[in-house]
N, C-alpha and C. Protein backbone atom coordinates (compact mmCIF):
# COMPACT_ATOMS: atom_id res chain seq x y z
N UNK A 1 28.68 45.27 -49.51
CA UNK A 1 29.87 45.91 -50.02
C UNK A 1 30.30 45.29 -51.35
N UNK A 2 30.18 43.76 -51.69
CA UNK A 2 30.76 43.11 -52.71
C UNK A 2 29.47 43.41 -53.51
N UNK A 3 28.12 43.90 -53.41
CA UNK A 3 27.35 43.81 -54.83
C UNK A 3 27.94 45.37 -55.24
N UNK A 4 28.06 46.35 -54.26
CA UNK A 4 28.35 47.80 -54.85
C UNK A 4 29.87 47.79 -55.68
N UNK A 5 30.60 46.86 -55.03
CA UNK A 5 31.94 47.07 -55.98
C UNK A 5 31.53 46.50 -57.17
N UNK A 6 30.84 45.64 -57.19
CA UNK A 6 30.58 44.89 -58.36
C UNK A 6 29.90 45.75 -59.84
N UNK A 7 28.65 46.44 -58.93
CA UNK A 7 27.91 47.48 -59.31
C UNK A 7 28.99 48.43 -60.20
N UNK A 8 30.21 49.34 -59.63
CA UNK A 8 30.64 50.17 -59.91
C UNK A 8 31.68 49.84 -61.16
N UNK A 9 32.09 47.93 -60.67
CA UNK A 9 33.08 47.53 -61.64
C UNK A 9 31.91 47.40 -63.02
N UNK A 10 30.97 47.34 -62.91
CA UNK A 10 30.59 46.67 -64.59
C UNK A 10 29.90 48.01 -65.07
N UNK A 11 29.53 49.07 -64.38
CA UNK A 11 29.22 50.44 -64.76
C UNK A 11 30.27 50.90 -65.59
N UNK A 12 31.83 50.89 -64.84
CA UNK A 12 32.96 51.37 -65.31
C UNK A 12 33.18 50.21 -66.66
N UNK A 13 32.82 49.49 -66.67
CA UNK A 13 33.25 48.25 -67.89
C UNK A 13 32.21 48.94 -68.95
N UNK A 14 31.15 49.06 -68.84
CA UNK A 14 30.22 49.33 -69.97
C UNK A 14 30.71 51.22 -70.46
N UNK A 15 31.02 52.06 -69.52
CA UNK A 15 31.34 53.27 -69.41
C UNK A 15 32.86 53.26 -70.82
N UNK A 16 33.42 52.52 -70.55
CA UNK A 16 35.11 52.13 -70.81
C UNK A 16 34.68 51.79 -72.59
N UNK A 17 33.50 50.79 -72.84
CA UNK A 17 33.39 50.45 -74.20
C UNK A 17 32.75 51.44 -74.93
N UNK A 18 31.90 52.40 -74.08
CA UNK A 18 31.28 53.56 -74.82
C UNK A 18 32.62 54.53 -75.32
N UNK A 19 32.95 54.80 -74.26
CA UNK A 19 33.96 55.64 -74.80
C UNK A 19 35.26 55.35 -75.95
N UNK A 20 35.66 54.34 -76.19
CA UNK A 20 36.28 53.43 -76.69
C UNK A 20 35.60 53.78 -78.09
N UNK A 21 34.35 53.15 -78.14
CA UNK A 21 33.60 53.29 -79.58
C UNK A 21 33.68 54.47 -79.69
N UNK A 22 33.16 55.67 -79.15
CA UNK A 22 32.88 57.07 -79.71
C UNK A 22 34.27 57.65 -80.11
N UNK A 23 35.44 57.58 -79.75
CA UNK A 23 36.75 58.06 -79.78
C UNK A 23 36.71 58.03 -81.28
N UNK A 24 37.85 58.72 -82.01
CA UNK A 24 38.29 58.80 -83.65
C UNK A 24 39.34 58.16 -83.67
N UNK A 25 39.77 57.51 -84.62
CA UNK A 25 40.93 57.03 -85.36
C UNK A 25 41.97 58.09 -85.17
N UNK A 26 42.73 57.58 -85.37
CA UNK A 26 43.81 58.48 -85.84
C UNK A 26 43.71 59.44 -87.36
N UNK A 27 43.45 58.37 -88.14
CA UNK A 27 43.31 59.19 -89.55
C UNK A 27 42.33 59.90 -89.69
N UNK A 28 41.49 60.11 -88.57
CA UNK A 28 40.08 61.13 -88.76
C UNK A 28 40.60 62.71 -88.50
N UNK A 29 41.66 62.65 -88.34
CA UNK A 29 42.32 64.21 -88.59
C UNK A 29 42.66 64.80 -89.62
N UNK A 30 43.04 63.90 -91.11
CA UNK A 30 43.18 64.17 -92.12
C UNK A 30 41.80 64.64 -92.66
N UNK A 31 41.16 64.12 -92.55
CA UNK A 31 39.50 64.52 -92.86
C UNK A 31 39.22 65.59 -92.79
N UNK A 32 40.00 66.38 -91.34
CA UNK A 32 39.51 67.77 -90.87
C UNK A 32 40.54 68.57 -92.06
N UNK A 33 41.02 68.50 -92.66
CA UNK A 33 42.28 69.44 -93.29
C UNK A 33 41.46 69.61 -94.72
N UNK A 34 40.34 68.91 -94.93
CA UNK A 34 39.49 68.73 -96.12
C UNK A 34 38.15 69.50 -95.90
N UNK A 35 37.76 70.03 -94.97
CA UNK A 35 36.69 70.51 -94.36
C UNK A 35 35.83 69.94 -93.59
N UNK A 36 36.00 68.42 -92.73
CA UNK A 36 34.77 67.71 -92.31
C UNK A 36 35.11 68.09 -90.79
N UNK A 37 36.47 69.06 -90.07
CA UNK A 37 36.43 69.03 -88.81
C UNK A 37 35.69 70.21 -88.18
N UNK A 38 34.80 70.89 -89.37
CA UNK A 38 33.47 71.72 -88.88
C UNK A 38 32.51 71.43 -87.65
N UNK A 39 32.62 69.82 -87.12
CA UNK A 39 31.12 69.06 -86.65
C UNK A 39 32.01 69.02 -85.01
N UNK A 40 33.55 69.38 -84.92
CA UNK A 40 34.24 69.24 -83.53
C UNK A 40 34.17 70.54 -82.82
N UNK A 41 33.12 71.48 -83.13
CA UNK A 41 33.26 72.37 -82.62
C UNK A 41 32.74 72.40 -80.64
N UNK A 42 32.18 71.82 -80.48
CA UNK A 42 31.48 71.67 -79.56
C UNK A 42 32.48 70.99 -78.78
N UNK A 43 33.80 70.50 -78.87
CA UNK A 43 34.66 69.93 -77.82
C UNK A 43 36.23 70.85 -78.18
N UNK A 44 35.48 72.19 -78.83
CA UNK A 44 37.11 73.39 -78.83
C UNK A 44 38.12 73.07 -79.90
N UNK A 45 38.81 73.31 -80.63
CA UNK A 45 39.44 73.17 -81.47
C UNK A 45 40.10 71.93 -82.18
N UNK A 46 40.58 71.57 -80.34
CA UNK A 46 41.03 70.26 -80.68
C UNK A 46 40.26 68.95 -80.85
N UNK A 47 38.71 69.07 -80.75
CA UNK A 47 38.27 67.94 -80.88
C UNK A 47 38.02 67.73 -79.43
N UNK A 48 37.28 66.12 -79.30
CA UNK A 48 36.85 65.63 -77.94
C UNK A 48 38.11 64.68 -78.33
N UNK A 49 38.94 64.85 -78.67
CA UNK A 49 39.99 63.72 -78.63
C UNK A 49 40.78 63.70 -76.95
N UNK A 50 41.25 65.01 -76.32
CA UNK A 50 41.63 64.88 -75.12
C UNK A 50 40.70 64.67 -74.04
N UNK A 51 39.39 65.29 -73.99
CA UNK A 51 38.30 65.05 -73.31
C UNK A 51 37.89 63.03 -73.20
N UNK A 52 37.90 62.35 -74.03
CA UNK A 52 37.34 60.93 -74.18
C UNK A 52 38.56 60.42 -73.80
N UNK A 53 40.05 60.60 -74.18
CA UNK A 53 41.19 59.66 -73.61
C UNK A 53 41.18 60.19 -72.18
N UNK A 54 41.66 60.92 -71.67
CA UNK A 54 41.15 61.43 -70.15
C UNK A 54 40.19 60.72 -69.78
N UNK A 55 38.79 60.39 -70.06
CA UNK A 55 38.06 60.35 -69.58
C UNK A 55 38.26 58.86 -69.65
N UNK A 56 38.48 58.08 -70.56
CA UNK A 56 39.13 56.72 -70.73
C UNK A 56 39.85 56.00 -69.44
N UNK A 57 40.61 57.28 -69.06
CA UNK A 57 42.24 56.35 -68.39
C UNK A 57 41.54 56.63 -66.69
N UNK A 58 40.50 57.46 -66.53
CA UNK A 58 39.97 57.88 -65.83
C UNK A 58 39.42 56.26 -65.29
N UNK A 59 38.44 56.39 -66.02
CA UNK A 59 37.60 54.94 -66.14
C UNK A 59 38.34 53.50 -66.10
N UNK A 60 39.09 53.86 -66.95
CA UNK A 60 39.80 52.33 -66.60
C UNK A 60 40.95 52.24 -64.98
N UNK A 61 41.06 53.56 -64.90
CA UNK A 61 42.14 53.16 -63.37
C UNK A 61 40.87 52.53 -62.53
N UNK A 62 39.15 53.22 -62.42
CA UNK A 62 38.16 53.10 -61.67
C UNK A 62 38.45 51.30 -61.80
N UNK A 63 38.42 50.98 -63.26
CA UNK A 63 38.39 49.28 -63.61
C UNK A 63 38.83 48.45 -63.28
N UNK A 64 40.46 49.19 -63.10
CA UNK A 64 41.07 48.47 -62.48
C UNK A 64 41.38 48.11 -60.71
N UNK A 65 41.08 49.03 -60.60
CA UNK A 65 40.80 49.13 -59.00
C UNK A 65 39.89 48.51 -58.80
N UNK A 66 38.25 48.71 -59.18
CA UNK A 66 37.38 47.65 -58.44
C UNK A 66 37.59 46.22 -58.85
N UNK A 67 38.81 45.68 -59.42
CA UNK A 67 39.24 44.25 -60.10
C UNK A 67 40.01 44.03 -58.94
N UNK A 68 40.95 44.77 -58.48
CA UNK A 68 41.79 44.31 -56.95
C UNK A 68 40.36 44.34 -56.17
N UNK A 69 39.70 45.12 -55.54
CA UNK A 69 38.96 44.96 -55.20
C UNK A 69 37.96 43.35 -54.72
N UNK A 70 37.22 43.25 -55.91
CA UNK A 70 37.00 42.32 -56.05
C UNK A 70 37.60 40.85 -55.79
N UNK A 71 39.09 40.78 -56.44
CA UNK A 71 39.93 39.78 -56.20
C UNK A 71 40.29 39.97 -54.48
N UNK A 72 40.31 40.96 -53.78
CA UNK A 72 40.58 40.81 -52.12
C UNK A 72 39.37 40.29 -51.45
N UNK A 73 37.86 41.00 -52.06
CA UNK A 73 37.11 40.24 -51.46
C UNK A 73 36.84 38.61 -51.75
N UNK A 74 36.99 38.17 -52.73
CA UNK A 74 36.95 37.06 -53.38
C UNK A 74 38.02 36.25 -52.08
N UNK A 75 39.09 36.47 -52.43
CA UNK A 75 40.21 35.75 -51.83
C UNK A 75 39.12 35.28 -50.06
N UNK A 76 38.67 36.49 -49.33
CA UNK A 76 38.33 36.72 -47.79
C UNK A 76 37.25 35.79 -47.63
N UNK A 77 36.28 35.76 -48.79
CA UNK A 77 35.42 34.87 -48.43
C UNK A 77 35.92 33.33 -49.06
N UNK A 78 36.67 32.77 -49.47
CA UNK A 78 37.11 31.25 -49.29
C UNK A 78 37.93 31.35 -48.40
N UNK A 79 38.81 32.12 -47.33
CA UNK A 79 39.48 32.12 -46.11
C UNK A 79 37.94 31.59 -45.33
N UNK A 80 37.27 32.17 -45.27
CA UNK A 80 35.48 31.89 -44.15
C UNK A 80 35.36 30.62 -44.51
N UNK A 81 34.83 30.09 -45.84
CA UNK A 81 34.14 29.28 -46.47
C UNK A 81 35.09 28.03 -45.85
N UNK A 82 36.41 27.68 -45.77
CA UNK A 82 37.39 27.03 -45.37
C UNK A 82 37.66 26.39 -44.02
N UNK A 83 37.28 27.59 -43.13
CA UNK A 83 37.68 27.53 -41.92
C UNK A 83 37.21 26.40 -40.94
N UNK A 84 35.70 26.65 -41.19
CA UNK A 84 34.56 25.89 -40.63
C UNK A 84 34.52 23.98 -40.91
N UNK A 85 35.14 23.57 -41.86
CA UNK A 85 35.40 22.49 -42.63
C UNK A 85 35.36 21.21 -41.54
N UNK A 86 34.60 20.15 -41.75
CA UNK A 86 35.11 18.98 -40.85
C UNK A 86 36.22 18.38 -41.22
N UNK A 87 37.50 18.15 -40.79
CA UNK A 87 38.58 17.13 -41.02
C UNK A 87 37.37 15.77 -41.18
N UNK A 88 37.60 14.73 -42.48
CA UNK A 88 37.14 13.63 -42.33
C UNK A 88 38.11 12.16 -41.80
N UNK A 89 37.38 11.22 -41.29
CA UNK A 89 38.37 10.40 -40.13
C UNK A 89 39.42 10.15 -40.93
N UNK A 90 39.00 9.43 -41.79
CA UNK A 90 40.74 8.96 -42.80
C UNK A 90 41.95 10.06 -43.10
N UNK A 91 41.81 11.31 -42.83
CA UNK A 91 42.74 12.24 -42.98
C UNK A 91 43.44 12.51 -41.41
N UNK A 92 42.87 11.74 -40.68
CA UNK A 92 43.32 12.36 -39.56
C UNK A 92 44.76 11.38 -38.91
N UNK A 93 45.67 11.76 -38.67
CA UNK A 93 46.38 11.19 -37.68
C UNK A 93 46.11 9.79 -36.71
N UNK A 94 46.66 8.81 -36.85
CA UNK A 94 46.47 7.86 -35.53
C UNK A 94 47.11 8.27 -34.42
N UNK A 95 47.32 8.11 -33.43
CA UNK A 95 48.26 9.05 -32.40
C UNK A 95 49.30 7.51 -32.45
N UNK A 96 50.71 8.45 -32.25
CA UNK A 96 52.05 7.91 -32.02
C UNK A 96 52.02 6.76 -30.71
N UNK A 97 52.56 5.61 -31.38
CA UNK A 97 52.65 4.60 -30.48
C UNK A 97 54.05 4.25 -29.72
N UNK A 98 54.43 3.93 -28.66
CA UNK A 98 55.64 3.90 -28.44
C UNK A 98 56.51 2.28 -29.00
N UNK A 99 57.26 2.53 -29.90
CA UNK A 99 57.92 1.59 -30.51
C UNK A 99 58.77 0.83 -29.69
N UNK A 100 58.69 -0.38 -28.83
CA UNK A 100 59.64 -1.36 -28.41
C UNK A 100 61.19 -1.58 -28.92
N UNK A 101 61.82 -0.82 -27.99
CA UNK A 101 63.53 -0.52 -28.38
C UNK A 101 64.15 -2.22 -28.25
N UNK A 102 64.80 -2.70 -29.03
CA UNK A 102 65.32 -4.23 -29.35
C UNK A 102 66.69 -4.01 -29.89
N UNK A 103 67.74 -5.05 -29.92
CA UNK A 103 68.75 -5.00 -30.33
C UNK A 103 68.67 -5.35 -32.45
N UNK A 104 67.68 -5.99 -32.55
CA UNK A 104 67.67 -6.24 -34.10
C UNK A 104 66.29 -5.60 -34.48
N UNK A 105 66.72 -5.18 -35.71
CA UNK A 105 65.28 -4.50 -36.46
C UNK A 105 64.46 -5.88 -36.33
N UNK A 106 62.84 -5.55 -36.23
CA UNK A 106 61.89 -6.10 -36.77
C UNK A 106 61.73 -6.07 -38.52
N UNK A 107 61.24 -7.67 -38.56
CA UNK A 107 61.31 -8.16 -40.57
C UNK A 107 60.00 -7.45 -40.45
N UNK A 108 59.44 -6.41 -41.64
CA UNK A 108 58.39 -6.12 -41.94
C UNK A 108 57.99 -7.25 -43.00
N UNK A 109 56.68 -7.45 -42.76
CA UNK A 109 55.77 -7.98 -44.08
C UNK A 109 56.14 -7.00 -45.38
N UNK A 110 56.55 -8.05 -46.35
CA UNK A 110 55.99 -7.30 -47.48
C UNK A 110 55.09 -6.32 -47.75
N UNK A 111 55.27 -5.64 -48.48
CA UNK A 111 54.16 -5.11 -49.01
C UNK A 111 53.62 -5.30 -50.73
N UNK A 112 52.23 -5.34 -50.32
CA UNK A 112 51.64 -6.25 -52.15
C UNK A 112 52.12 -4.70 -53.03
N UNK A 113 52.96 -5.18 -53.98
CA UNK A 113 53.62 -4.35 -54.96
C UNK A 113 54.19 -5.09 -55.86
N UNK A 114 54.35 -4.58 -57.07
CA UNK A 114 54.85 -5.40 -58.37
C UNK A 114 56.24 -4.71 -58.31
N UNK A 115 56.89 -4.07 -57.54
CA UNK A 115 57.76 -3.75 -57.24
C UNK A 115 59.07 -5.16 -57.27
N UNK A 116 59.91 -5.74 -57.25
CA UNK A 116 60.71 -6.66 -56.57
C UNK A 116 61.35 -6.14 -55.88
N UNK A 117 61.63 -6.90 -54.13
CA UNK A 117 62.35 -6.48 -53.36
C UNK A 117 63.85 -7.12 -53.59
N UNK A 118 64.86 -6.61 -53.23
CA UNK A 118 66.22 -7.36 -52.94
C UNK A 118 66.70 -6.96 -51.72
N UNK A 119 67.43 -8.44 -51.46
CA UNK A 119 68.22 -8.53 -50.37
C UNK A 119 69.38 -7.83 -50.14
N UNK A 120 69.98 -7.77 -49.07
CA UNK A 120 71.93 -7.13 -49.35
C UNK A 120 72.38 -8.72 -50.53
N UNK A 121 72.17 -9.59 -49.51
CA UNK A 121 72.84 -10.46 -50.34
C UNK A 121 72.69 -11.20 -52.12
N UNK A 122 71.23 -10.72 -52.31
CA UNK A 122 71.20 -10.86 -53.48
C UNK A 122 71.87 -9.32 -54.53
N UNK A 123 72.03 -8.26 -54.04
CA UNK A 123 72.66 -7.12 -54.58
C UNK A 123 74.63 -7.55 -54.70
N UNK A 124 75.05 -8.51 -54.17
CA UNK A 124 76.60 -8.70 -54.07
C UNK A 124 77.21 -9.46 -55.29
């Protein structure tokens, strides 16, 4: 399924720059008022100017759609790729020990830090 969207997205990408190039300027209408819009006969009066933008917005909604596309399948397969994963030991939890209830806190050890600790009584 992900090579055919893929397929259809870069068809529609290469489709999108053709048309893009072949389209006219804007100022290629002045040209015609001089005699050169003789050669648009073959796309009706007005030119292939509505035929190629149509066919443009056509193509690019296709573009943009197989881009969601893509980005949903994208997203589904690192949900898979994820799942399966070993937790390694150091990430894991020690299990909860039951802490000895006492009337005075226990003094912890320091801890090595360039930090300085203070006392209450040195803060007074």
């Amino acid at each position: 399924m992900e090579k055919l969207v893929l397929i259809i997205h870069s068809v529609s990408a290469l489709i999108i720059i053709a048309l893009i190039l072949v389209q006219q300027g804007k100022g290629a209408a002045a040209g015609a008022s001089f005699g050169s819009g003789a050669s648009q006969t073959v796309f009706g009066s007005d030119g292939g100017g509505s035929f190629f933008t149509r066919a443009t917005a056509i193509f690019a909604t296709l573009f943009f759609c197989t881009s969601l596309g893509l980005a949903m399948i994208a997203k589904h397969h690192s949900k898979i790729s994820t799942q399966g994963l070993p937790v390694p030991a150091a990430a894991q939890q020690a299990p909860a020990t039951e802490v000895p209830a006492s009337s005075a806190p226990a003094q912890a050890a320091p801890a090595a830090t360039d930090v300085p600790v203070t006392t209450p009584e040195q803060s007074k």
